[in-house]
N, C-alpha and C. Protein backbone atom coordinates (compact mmCIF):
# COMPACT_ATOMS: atom_id res chain seq x y z
N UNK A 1 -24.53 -29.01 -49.34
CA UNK A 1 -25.83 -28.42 -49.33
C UNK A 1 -26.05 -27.45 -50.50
N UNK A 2 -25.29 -26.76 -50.48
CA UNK A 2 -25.33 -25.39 -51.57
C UNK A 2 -24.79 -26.60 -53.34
N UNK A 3 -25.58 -26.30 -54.68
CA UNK A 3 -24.76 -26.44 -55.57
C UNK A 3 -23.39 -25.78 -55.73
N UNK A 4 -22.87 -27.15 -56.76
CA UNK A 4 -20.87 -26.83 -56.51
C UNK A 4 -20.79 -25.85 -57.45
N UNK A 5 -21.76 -25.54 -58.78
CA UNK A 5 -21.89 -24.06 -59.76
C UNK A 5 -22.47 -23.19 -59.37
N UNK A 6 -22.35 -22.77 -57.85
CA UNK A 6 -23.18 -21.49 -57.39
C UNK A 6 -22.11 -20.71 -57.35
N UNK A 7 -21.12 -20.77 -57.58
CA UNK A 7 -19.95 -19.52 -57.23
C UNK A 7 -19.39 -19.54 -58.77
N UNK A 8 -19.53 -20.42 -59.49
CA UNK A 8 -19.39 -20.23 -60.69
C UNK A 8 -20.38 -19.51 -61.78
N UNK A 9 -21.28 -19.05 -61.21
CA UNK A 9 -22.24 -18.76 -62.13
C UNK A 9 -21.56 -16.57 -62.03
N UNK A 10 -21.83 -16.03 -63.67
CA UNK A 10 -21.50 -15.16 -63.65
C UNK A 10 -22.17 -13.97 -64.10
N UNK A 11 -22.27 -12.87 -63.01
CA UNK A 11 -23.40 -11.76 -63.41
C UNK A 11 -22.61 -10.74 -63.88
N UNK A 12 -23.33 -10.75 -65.25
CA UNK A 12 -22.24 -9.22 -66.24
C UNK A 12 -22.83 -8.06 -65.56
N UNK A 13 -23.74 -8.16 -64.85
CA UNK A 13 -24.25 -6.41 -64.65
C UNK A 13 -25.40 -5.98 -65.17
N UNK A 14 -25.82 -4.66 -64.83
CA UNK A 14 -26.56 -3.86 -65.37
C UNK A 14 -26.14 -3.96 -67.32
N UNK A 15 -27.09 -4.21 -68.05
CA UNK A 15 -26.85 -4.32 -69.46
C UNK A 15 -26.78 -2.49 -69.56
N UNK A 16 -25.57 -2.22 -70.76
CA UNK A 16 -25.00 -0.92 -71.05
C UNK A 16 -26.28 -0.16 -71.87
N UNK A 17 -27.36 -0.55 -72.60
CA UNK A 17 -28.30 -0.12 -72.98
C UNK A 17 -28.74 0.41 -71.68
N UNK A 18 -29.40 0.20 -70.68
CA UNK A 18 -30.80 0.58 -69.33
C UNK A 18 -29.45 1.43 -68.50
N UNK A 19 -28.26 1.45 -68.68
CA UNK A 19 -27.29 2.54 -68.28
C UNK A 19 -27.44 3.74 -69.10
N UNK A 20 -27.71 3.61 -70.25
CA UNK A 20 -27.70 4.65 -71.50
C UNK A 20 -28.98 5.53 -71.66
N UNK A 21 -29.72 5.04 -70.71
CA UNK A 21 -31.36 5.66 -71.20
C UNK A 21 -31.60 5.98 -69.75
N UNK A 22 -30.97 5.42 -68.75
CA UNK A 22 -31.19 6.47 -67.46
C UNK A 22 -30.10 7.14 -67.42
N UNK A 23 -28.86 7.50 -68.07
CA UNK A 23 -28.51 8.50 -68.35
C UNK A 23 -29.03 9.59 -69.07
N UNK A 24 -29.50 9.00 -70.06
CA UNK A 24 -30.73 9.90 -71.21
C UNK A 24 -31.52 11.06 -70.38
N UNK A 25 -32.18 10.50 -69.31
CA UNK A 25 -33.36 10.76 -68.42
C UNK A 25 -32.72 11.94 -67.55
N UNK A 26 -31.48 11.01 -67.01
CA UNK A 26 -31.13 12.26 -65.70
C UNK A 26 -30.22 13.53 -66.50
N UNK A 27 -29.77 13.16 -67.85
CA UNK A 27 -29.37 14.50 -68.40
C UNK A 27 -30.49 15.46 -68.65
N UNK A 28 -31.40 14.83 -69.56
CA UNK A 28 -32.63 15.65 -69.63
C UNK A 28 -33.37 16.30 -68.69
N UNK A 29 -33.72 15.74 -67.90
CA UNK A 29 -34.69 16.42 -66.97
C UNK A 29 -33.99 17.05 -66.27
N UNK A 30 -32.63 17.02 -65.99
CA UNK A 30 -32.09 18.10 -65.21
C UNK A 30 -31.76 19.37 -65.95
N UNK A 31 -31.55 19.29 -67.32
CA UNK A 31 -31.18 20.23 -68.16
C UNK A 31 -32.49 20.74 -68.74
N UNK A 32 -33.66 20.44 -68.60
CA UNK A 32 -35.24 20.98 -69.17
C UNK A 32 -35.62 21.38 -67.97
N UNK A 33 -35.10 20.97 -66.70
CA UNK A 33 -35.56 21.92 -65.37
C UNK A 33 -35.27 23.31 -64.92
N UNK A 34 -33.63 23.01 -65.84
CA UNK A 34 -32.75 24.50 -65.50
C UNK A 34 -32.66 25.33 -66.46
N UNK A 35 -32.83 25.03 -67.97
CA UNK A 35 -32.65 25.75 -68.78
C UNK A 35 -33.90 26.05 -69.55
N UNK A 36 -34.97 25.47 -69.53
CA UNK A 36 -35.81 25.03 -70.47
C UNK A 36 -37.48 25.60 -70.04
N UNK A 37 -37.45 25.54 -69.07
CA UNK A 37 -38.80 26.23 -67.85
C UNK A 37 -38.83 27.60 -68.08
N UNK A 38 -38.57 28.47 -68.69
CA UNK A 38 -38.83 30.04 -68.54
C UNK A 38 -39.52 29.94 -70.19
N UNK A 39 -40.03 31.28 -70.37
CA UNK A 39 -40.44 31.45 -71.45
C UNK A 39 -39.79 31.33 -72.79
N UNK A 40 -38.48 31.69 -73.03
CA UNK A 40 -37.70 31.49 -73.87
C UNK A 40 -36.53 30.34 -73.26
N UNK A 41 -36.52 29.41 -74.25
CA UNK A 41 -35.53 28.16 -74.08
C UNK A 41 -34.13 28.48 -74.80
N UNK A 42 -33.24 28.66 -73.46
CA UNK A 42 -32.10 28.62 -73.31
C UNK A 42 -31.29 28.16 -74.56
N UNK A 43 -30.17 28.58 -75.05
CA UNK A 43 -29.47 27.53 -75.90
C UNK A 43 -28.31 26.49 -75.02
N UNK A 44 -28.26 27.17 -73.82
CA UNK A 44 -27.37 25.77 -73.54
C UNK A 44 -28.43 24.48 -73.56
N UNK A 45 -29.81 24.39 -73.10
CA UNK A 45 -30.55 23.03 -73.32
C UNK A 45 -29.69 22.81 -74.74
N UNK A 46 -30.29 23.43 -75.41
CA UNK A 46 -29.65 22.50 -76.91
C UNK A 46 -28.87 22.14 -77.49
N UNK A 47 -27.68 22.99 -76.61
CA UNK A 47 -26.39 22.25 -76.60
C UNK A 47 -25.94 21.30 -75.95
N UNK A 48 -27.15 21.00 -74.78
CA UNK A 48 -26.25 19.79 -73.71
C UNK A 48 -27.70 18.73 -74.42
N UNK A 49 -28.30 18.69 -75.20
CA UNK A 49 -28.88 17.58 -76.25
C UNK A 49 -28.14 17.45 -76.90
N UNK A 50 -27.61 18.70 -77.93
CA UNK A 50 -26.48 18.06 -79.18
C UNK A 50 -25.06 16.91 -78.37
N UNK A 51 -25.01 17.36 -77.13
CA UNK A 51 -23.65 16.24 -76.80
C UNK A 51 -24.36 15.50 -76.16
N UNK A 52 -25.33 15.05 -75.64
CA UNK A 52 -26.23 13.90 -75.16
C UNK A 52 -26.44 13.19 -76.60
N UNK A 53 -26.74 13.77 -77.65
CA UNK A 53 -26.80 12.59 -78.85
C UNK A 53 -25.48 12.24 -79.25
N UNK A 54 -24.96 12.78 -79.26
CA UNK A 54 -23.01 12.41 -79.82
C UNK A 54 -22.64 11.34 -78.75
N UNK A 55 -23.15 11.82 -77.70
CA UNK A 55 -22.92 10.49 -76.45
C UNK A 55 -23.56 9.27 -76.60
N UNK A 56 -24.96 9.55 -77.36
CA UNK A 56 -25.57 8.45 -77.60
C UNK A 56 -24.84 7.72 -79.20
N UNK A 57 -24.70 8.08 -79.76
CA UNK A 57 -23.97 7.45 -81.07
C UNK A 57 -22.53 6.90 -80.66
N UNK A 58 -22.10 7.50 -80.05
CA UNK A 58 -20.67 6.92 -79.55
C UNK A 58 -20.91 5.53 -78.95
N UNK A 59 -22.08 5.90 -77.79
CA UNK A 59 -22.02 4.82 -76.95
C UNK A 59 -23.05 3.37 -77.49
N UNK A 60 -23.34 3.97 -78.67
CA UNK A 60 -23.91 2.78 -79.14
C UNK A 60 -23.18 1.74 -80.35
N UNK A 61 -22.54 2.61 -80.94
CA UNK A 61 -21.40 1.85 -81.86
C UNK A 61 -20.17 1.15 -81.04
N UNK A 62 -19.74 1.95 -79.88
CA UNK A 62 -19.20 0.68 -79.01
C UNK A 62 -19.70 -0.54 -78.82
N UNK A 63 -21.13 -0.52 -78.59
CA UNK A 63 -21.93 -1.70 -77.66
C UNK A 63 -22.84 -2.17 -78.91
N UNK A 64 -22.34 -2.32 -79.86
CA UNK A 64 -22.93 -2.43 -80.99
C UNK A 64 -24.16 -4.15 -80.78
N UNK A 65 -22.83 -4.47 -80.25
CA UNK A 65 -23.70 -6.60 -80.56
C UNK A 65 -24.14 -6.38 -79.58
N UNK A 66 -24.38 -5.53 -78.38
CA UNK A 66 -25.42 -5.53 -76.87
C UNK A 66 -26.94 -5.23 -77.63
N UNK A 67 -27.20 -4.29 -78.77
CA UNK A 67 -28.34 -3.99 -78.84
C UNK A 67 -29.36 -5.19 -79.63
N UNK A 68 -29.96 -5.53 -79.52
CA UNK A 68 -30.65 -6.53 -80.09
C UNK A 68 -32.27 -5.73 -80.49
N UNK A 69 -32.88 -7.02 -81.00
CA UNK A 69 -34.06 -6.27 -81.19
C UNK A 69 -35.02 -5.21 -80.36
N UNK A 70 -35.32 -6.09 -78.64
CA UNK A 70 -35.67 -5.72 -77.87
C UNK A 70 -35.62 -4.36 -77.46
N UNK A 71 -33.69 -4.22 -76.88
CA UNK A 71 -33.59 -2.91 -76.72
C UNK A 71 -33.42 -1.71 -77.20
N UNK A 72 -33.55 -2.33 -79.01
CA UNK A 72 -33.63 -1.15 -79.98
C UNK A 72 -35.12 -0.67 -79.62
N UNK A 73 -35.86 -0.94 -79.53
CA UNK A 73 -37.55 -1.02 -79.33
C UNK A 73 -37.44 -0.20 -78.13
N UNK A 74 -36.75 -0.95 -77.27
CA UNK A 74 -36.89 0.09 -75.89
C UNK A 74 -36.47 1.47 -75.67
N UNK A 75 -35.18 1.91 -76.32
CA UNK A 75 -34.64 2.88 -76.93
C UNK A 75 -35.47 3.68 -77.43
N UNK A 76 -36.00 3.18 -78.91
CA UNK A 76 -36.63 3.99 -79.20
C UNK A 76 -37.96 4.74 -78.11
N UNK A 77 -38.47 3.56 -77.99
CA UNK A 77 -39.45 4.27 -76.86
C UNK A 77 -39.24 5.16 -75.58
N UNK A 78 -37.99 4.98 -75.23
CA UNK A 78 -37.84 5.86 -74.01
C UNK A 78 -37.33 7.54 -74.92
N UNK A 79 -37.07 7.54 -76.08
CA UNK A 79 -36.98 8.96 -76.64
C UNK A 79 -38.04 9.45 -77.32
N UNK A 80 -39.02 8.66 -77.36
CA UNK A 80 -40.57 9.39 -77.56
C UNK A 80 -40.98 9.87 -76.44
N UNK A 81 -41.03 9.08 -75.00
CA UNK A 81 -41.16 9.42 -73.71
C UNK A 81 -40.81 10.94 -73.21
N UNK A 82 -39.14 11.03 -73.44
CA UNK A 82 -38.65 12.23 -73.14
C UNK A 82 -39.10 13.40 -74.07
N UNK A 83 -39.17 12.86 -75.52
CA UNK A 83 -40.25 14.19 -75.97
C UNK A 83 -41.61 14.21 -75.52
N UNK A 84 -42.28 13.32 -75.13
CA UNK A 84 -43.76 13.89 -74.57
C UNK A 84 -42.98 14.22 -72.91
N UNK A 85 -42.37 14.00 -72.78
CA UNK A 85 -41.72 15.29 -71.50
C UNK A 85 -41.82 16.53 -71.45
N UNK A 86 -41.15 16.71 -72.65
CA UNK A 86 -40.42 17.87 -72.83
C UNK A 86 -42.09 18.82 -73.41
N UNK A 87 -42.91 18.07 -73.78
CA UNK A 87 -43.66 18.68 -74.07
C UNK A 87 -44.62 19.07 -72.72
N UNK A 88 -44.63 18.12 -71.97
CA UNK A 88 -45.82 18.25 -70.71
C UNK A 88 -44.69 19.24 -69.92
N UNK A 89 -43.60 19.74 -69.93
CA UNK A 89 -42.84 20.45 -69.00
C UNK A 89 -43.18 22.14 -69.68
N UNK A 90 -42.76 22.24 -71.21
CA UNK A 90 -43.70 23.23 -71.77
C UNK A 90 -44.67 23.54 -71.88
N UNK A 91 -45.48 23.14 -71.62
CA UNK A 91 -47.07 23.34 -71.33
C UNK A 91 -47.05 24.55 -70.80
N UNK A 92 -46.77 24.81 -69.40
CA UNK A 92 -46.58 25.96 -68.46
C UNK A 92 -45.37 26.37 -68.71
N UNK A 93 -44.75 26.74 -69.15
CA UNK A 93 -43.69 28.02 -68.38
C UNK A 93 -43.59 28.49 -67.92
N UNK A 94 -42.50 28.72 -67.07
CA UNK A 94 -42.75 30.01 -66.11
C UNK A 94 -42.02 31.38 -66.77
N UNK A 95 -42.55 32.56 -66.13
CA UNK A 95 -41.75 33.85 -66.42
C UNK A 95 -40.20 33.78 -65.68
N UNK A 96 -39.38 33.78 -66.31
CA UNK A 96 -38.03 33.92 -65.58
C UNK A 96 -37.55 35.47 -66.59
């Protein structure tokens, strides 16, 4: 009943790019929630960006032949995203 290549067929996973950019996301917004919201911006935010990009260069010269056109495109776009974040989160500040 079932095809005899249904147990042969093989799922690599979540592609390491859409791992890399919701990592992107949950570093950021947790680190622009805690450090970044008061009137004056923290320097640890900008230190836990400087090793969020070192993370990102690392982890992209590993996975070098994963990126193709597509998810260079997508990439890029999800770090325009997080800067119009970062901007709609500055808007308001709060007094801390």
């Amino acid at each position: 009943m079932l095809p005899d290549d249904l147990y042969k067929r093989r799922h690599y996973g979540t592609p390491q790019s859409l791992l890399l950019i919701v990592a992107n996301f949950t570093v950021f917004c947790l680190s622009a929630s805690i450090f970044a919201m008061c009137d004056k911006i923290s320097w640890v935010f900008w230190a836990i960006l400087g090793l969020l990009a070192v993370y990102n260069i690392f982890n992209i010269r590993k996975d070098r032949e994963e990126y193709n056109r597509v998810r260079i495109i997508t990439y890029i776009i999800s770090i325009g995203i997080m800067v119009l974040m970062f901007v709609l989160f500055r808007s308001r500040p709060q007094n801390c």
